[in-house]
Every structure is written in C-alpha cells, then in structure tokens.
C-alpha atoms as a PDB file:
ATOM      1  CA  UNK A   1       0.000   0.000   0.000  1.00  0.00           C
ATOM      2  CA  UNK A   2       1.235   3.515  -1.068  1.00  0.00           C
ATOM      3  CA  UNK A   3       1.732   6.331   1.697  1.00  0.00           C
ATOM      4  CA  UNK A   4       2.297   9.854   0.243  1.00  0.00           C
ATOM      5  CA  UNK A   5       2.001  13.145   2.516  1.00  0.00           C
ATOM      6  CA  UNK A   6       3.431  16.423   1.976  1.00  0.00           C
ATOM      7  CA  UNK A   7       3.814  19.376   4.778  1.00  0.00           C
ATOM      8  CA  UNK A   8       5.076  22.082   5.394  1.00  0.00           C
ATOM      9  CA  UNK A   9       6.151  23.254   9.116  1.00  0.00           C
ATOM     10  CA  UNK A  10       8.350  26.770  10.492  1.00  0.00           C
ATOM     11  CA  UNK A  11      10.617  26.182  12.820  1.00  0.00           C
ATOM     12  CA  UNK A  12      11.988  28.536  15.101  1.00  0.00           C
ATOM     13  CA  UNK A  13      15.298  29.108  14.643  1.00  0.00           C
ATOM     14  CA  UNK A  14      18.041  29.876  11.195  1.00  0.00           C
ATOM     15  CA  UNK A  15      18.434  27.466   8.512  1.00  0.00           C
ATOM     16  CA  UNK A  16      22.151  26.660   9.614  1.00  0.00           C
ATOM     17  CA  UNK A  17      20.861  25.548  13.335  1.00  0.00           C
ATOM     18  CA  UNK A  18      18.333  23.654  11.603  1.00  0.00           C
ATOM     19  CA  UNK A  19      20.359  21.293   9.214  1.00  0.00           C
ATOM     20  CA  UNK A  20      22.354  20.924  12.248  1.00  0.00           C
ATOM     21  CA  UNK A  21      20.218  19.418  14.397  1.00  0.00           C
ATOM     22  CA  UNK A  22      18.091  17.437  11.233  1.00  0.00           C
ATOM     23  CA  UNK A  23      21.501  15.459  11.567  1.00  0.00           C
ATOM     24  CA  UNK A  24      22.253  15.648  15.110  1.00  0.00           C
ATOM     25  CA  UNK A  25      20.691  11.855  16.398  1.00  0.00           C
ATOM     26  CA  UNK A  26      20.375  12.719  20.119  1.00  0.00           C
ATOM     27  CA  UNK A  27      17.913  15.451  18.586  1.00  0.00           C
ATOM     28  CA  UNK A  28      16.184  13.422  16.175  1.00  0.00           C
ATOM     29  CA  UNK A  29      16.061  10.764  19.050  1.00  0.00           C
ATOM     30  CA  UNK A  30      14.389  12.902  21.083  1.00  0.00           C
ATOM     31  CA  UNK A  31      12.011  13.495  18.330  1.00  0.00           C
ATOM     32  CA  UNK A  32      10.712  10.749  16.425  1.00  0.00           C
ATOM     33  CA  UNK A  33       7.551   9.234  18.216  1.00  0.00           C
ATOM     34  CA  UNK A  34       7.803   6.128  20.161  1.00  0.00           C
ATOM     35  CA  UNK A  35      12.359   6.161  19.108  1.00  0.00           C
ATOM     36  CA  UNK A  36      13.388   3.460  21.339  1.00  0.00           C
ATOM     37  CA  UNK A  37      16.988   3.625  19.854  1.00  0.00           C
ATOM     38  CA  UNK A  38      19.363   5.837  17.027  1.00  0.00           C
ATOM     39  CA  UNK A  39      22.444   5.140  16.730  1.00  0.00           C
ATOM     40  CA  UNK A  40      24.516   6.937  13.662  1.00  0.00           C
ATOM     41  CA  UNK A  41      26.458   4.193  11.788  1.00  0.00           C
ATOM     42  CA  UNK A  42      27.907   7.348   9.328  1.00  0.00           C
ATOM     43  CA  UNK A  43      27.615  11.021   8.044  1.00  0.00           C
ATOM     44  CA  UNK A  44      24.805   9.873   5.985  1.00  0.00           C
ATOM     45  CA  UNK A  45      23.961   6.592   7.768  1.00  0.00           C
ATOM     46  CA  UNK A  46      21.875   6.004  10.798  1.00  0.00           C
ATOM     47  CA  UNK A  47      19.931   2.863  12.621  1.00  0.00           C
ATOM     48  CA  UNK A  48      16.791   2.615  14.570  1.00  0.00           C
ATOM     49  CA  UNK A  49      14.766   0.711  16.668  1.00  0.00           C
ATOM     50  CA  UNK A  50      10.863   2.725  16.855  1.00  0.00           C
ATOM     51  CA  UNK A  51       7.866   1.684  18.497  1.00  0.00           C
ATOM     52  CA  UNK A  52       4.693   2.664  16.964  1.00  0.00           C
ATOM     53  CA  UNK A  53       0.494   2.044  17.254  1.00  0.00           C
ATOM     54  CA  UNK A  54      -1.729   2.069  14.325  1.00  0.00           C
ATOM     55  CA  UNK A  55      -5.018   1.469  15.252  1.00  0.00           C
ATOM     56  CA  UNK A  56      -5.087  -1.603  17.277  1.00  0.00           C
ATOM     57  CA  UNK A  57      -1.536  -2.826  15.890  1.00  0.00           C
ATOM     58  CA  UNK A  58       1.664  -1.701  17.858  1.00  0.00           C
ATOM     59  CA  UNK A  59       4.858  -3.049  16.369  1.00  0.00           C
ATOM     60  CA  UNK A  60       8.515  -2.457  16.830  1.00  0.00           C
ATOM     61  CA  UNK A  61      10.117  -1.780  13.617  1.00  0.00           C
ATOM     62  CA  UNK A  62      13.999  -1.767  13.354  1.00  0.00           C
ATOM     63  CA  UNK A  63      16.019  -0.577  10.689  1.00  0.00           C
ATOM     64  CA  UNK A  64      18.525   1.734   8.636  1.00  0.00           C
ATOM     65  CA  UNK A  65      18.134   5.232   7.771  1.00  0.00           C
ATOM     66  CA  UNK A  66      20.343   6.845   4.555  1.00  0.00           C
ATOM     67  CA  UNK A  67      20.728  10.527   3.735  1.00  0.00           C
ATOM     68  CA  UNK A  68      21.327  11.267  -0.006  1.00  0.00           C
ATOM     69  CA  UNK A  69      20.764  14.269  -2.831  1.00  0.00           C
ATOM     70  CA  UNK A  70      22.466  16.625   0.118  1.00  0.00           C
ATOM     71  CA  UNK A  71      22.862  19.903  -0.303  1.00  0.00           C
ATOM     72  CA  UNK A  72      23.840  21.530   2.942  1.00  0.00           C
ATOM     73  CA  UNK A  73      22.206  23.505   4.696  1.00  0.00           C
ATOM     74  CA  UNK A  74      19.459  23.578   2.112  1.00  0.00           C
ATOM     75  CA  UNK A  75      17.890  19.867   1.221  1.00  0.00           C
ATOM     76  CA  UNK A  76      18.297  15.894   1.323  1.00  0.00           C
ATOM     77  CA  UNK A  77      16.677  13.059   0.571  1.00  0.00           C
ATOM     78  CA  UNK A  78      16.103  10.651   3.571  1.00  0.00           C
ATOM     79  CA  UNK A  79      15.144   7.023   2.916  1.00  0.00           C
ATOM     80  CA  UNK A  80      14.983   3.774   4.515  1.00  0.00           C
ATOM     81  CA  UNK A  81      12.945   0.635   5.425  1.00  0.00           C
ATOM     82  CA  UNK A  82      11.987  -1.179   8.579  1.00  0.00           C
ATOM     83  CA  UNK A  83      10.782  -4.697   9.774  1.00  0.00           C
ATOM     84  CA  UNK A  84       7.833  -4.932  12.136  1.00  0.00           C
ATOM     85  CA  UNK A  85       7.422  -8.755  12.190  1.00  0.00           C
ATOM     86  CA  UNK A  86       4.493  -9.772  12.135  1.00  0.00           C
ATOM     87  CA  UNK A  87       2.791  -6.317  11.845  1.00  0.00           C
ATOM     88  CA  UNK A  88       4.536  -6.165   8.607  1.00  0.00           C
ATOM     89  CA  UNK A  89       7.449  -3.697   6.854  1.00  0.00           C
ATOM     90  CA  UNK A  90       7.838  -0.005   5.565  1.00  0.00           C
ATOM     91  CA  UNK A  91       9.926   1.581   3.557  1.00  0.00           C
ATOM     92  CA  UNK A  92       9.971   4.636   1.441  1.00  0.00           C
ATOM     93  CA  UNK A  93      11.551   8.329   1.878  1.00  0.00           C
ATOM     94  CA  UNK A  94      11.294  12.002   2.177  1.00  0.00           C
ATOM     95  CA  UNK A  95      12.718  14.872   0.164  1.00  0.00           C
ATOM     96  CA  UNK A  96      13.002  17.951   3.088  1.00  0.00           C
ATOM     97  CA  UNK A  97      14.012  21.432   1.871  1.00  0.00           C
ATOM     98  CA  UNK A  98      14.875  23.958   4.237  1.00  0.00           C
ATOM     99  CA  UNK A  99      14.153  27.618   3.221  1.00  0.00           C
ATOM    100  CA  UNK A 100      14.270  30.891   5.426  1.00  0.00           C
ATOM    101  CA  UNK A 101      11.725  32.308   7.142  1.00  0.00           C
ATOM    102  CA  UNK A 102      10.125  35.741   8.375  1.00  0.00           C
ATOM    103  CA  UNK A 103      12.407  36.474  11.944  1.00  0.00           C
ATOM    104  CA  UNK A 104      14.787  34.259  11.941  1.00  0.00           C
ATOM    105  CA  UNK A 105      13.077  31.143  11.613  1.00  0.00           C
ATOM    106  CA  UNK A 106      13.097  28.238   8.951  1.00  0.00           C
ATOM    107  CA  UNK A 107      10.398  27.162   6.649  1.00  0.00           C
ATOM    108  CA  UNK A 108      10.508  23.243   6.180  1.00  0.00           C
ATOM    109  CA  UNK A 109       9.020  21.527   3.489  1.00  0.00           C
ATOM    110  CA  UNK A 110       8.810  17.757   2.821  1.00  0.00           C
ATOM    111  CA  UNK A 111       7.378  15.163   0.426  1.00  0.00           C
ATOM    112  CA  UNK A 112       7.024  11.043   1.574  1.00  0.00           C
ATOM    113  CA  UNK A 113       6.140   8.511  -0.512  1.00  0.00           C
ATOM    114  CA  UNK A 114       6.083   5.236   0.847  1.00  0.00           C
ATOM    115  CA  UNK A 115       5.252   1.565   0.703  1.00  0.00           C
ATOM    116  CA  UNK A 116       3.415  -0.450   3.828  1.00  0.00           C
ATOM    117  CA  UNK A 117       2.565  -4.283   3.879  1.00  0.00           C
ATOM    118  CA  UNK A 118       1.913  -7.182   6.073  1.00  0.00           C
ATOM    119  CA  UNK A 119      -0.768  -6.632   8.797  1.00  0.00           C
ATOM    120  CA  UNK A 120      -0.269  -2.761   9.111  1.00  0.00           C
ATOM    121  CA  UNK A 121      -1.170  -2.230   5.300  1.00  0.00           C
ATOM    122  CA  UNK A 122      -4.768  -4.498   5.974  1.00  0.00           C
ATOM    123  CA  UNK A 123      -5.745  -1.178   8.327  1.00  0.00           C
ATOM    124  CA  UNK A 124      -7.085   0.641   5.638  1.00  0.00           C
ATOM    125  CA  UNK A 125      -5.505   4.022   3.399  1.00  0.00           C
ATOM    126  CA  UNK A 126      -7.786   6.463   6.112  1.00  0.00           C
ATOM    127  CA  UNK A 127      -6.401   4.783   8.837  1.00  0.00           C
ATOM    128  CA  UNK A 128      -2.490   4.203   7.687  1.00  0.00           C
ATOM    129  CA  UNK A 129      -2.623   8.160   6.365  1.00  0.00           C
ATOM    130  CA  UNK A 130      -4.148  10.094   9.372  1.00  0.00           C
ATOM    131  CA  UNK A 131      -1.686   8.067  12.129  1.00  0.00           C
ATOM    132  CA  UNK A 132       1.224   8.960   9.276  1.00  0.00           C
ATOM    133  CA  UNK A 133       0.041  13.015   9.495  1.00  0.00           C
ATOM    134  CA  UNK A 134      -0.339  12.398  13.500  1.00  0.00           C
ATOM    135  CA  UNK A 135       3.223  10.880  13.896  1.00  0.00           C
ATOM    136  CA  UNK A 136       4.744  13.531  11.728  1.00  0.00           C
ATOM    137  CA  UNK A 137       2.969  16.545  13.592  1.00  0.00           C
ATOM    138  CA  UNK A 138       3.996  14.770  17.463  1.00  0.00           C
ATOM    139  CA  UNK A 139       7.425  15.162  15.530  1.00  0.00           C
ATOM    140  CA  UNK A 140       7.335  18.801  14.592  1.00  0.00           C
ATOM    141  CA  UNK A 141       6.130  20.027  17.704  1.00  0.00           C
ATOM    142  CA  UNK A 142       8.935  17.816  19.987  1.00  0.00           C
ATOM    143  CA  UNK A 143      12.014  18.991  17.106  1.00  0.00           C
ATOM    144  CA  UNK A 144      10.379  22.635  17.248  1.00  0.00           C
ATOM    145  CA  UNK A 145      10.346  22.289  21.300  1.00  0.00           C
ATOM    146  CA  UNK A 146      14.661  20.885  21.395  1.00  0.00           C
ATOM    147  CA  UNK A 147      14.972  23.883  18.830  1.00  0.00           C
ATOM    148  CA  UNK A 148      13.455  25.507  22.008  1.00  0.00           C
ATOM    149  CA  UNK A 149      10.250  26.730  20.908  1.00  0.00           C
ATOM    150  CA  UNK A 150       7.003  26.285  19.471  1.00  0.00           C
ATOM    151  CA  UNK A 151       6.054  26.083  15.927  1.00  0.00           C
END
C-alpha cells in the first residue's frame, strides 16, 4: 500500500541551526515518536529501533536510515525501510528542503512517498494516512520544542 504526505512546518530558529540538528541523532532521538533507539552508523547513515500504534496494531520496527541528494544547509533526501514482524514492513523516503523564514526562523518543506505491507497495510488508506500526518505533527512540535520553541 502507497503512503504519500506532503507538509510544510516553520521552525523557530536559522536554517544553519536547523540542518544541524536534522543530523544531530540525540535530537532526532528525542524526536521521532515512540524512538526506542538511534544510533549513527555514518555522516549519511543512521539505525533505529521505533515503536509505533496504528489502530489496534503496535509493532517495533527496526532498521537503517540513509541521507542522499544533500545539499547543505538547504535539502536531502532521507530514505529507509523497517521490519515490524508480524505487523509487517515499511519503507519509502522524504525529500526535506529547508528555506528561510520571516524572523529568523526556517520554513521546512517535505514530500514522503512510501510503501506499507503485512498486517499494518490491511488497516485501511484512512487509517495508515491520518496516524502517518499524527506521527509527523507529534514530531514537529517535539524537534520545534529541542529547537526551544514552538512552531
């Protein structure tokens, strides 16, 4: 099953502090819904072990993260793919540009596409996209809060 989603979110601080953190893993870690662990394997490498609940399936999904198309401190392309067991598997990406913003602040834009099977993908599109749009809003707000505000 296909997952697209598109946002766009301003963050309260300059582009350069920004990228930084985008590719600081104690920041992301603090971030990401449900990140149990994030370790950084490489510059554009990273692994992780997330706990998540769609509907009435929780799984633990565990794997590697890759940064590509970068173009510091102005885009990348991050992709990657996890295993849930028997919830099932996703994989897919995100292109995030970073442009600035009225007072100081950063205007980030981002386009997913991904792929979901296994149990997870049975849930239904509605279901699948409005947790996606919920988990990607908890992660604004916590990466706009360790950029120490609000967005």
């Amino acid at each position: 099953m296909a997952v697209t989603m598109s946002g766009e979110f301003v963050l309260p601080a300059d582009r350069a502090t920004v990228w930084a953190r985008l590719n600081d893993a104690d920041t992301l870690r603090a971030s990401i819904p449900g990140c149990e662990s994030l370790e950084k394997l490489s510059d554009t490498e990273l692994q992780a072990a997330v706990k998540v609940k769609i509907g009435p399936v929780s799984a633990r999904f565990k794997g590697k993260v890759n940064l590509t198309d970068i173009d510091a401190p102005n885009s990348y392309r991050i992709s990657g793919q996890g295993e849930g067991g028997v919830a099932g598997f996703a994989k897919g990406g995100a292109n995030v540009r970073l442009a600035d913003a009225e007072g100081g602040a950063t205007r980030l834009n981002y386009d997913v596409d991904a792929q979901v099977g296994g149990k997870i993908a049975q849930l239904g599109s509605r279901l699948i996209d409005s947790s996606a749009r919920k988990l990607a809003e908890q992660f604004f707000a916590n990466f706009a809060a360790a950029l120490g505000g609000t967005r």
